[in-house]
C-alpha atoms as a PDB file:
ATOM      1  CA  UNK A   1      22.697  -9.086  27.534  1.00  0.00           C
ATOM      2  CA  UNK A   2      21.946  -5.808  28.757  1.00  0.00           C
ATOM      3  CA  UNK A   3      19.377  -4.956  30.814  1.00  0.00           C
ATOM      4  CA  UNK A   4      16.933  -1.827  30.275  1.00  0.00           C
ATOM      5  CA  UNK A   5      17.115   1.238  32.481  1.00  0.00           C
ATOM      6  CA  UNK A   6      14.031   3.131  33.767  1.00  0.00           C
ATOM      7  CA  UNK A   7      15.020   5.920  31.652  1.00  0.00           C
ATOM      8  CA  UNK A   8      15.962   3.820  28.700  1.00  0.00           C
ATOM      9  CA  UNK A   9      12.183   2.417  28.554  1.00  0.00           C
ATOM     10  CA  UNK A  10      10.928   5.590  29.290  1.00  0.00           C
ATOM     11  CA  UNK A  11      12.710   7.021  26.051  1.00  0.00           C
ATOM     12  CA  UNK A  12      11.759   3.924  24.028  1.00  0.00           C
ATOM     13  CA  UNK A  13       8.027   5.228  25.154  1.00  0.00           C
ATOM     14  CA  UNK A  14       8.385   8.794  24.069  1.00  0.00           C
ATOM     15  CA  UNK A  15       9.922   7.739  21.070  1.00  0.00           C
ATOM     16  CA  UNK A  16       6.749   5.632  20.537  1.00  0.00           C
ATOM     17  CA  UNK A  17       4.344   7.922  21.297  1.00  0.00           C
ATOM     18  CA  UNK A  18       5.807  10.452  19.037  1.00  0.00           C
ATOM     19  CA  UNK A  19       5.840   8.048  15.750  1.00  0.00           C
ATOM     20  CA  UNK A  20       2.490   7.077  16.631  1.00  0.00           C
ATOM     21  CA  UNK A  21       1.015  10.172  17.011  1.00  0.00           C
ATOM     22  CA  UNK A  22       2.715  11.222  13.710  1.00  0.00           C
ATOM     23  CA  UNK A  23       1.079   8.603  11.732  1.00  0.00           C
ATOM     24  CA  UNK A  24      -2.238   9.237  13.189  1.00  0.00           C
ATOM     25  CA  UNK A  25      -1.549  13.032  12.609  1.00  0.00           C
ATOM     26  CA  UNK A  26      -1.090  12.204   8.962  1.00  0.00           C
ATOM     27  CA  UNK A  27      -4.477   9.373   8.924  1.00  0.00           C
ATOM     28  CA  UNK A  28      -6.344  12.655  10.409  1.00  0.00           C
ATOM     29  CA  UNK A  29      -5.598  14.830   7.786  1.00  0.00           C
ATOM     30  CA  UNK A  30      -6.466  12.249   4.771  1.00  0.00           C
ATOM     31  CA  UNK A  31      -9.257  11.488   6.544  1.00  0.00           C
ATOM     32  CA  UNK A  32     -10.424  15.046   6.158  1.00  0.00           C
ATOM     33  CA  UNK A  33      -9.640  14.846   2.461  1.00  0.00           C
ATOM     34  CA  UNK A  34      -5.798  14.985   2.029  1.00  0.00           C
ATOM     35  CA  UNK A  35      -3.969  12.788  -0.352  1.00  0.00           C
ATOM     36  CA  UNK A  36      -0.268  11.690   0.436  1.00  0.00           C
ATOM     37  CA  UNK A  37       1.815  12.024  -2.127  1.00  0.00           C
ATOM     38  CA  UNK A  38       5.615  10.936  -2.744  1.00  0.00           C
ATOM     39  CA  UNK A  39       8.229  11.835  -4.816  1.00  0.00           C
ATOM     40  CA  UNK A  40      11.948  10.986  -5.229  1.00  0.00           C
ATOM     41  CA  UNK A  41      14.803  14.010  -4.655  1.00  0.00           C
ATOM     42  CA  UNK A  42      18.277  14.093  -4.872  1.00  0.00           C
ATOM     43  CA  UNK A  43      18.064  13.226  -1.025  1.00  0.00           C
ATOM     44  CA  UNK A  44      15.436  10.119  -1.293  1.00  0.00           C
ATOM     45  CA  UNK A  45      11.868   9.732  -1.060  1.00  0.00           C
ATOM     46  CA  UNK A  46      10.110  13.116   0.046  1.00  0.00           C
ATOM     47  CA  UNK A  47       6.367  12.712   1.682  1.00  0.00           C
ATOM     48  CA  UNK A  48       3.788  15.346   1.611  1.00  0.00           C
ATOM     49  CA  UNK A  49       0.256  16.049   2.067  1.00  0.00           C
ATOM     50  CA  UNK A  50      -2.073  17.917  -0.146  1.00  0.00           C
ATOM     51  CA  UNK A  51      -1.770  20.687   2.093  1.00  0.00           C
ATOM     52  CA  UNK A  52       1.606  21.399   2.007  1.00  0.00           C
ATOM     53  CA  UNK A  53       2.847  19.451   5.031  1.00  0.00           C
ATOM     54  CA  UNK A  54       5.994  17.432   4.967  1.00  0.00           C
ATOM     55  CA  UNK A  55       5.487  13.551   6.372  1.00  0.00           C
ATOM     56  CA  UNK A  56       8.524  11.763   7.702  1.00  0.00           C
ATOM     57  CA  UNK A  57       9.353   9.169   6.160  1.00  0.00           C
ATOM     58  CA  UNK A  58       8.621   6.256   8.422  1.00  0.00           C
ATOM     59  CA  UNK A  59       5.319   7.917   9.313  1.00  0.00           C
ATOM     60  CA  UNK A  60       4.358   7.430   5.876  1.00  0.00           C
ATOM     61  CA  UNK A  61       5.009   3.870   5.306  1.00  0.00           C
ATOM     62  CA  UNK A  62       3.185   3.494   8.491  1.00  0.00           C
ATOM     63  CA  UNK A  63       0.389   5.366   7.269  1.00  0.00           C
ATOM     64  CA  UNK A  64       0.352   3.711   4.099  1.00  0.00           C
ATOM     65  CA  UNK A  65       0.114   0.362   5.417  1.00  0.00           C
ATOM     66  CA  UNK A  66      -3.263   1.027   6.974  1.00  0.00           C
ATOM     67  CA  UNK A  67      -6.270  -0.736   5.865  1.00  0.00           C
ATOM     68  CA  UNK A  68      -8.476   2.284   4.872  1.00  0.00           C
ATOM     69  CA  UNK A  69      -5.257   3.523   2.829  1.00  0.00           C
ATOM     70  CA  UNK A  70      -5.288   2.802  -0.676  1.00  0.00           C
ATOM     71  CA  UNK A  71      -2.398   3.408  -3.412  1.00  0.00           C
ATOM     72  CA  UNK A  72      -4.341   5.539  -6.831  1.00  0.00           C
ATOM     73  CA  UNK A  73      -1.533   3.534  -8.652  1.00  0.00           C
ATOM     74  CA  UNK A  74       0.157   6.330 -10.740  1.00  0.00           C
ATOM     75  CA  UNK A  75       3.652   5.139 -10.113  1.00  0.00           C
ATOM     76  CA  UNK A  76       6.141   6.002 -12.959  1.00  0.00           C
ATOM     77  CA  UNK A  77       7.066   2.618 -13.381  1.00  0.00           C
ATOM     78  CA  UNK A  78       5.017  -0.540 -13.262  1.00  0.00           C
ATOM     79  CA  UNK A  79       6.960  -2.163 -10.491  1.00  0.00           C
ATOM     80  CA  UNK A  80       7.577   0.873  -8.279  1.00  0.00           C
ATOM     81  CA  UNK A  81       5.330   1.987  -5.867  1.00  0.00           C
ATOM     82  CA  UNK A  82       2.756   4.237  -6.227  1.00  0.00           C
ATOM     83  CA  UNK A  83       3.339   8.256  -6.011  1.00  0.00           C
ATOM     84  CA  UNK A  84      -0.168   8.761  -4.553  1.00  0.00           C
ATOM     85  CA  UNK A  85      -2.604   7.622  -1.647  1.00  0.00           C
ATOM     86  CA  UNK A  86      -5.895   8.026  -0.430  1.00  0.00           C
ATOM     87  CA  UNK A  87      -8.210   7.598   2.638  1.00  0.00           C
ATOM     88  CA  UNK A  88     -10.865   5.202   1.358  1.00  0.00           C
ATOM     89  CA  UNK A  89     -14.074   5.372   3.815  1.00  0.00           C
ATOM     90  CA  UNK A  90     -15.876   2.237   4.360  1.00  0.00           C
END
């Protein structure tokens, strides 16, 4: 068993912070009216806003997994997942 480093917990942090303020970077924006959309390249899945802006990848399936996030459900396939989502206000 190791045993974390001062430094090592502080990176752990920043790396935190940054993912966290990605996905609420990306909830901000669809909040405002953006949809995130996804599609498939030669490369894997590719995220992007309405806008233009590129999402990473785990920022997405963050994002997506939030309760005022809801799938339109145009996937291409019945059991894949949907290609677009919205911010639903409550």
């Amino acid at each position: 068993m190791t045993i974390p480093t001062l430094r090592s917990l502080a990176r752990q942090a920043r790396r935190l912070d940054q993912h966290l303020h990605r996905v609420e970077t990306v909830l901000a924006a669809m909040r405002h009216g953006n949809a995130l959309h996804l599609h498939f390249s030669r490369n894997g899945p590719v995220w992007m806003l309405t806008d233009g802006t590129l999402v990473h990848d785990t920022a997405a399936k963050a994002a997506i997994e939030h309760a005022h996030v809801a799938s339109v459900g145009d996937g291409l396939f019945s059991s894949g997942p949907s290609q677009t989502y919205r911010y639903i206000a409550t």
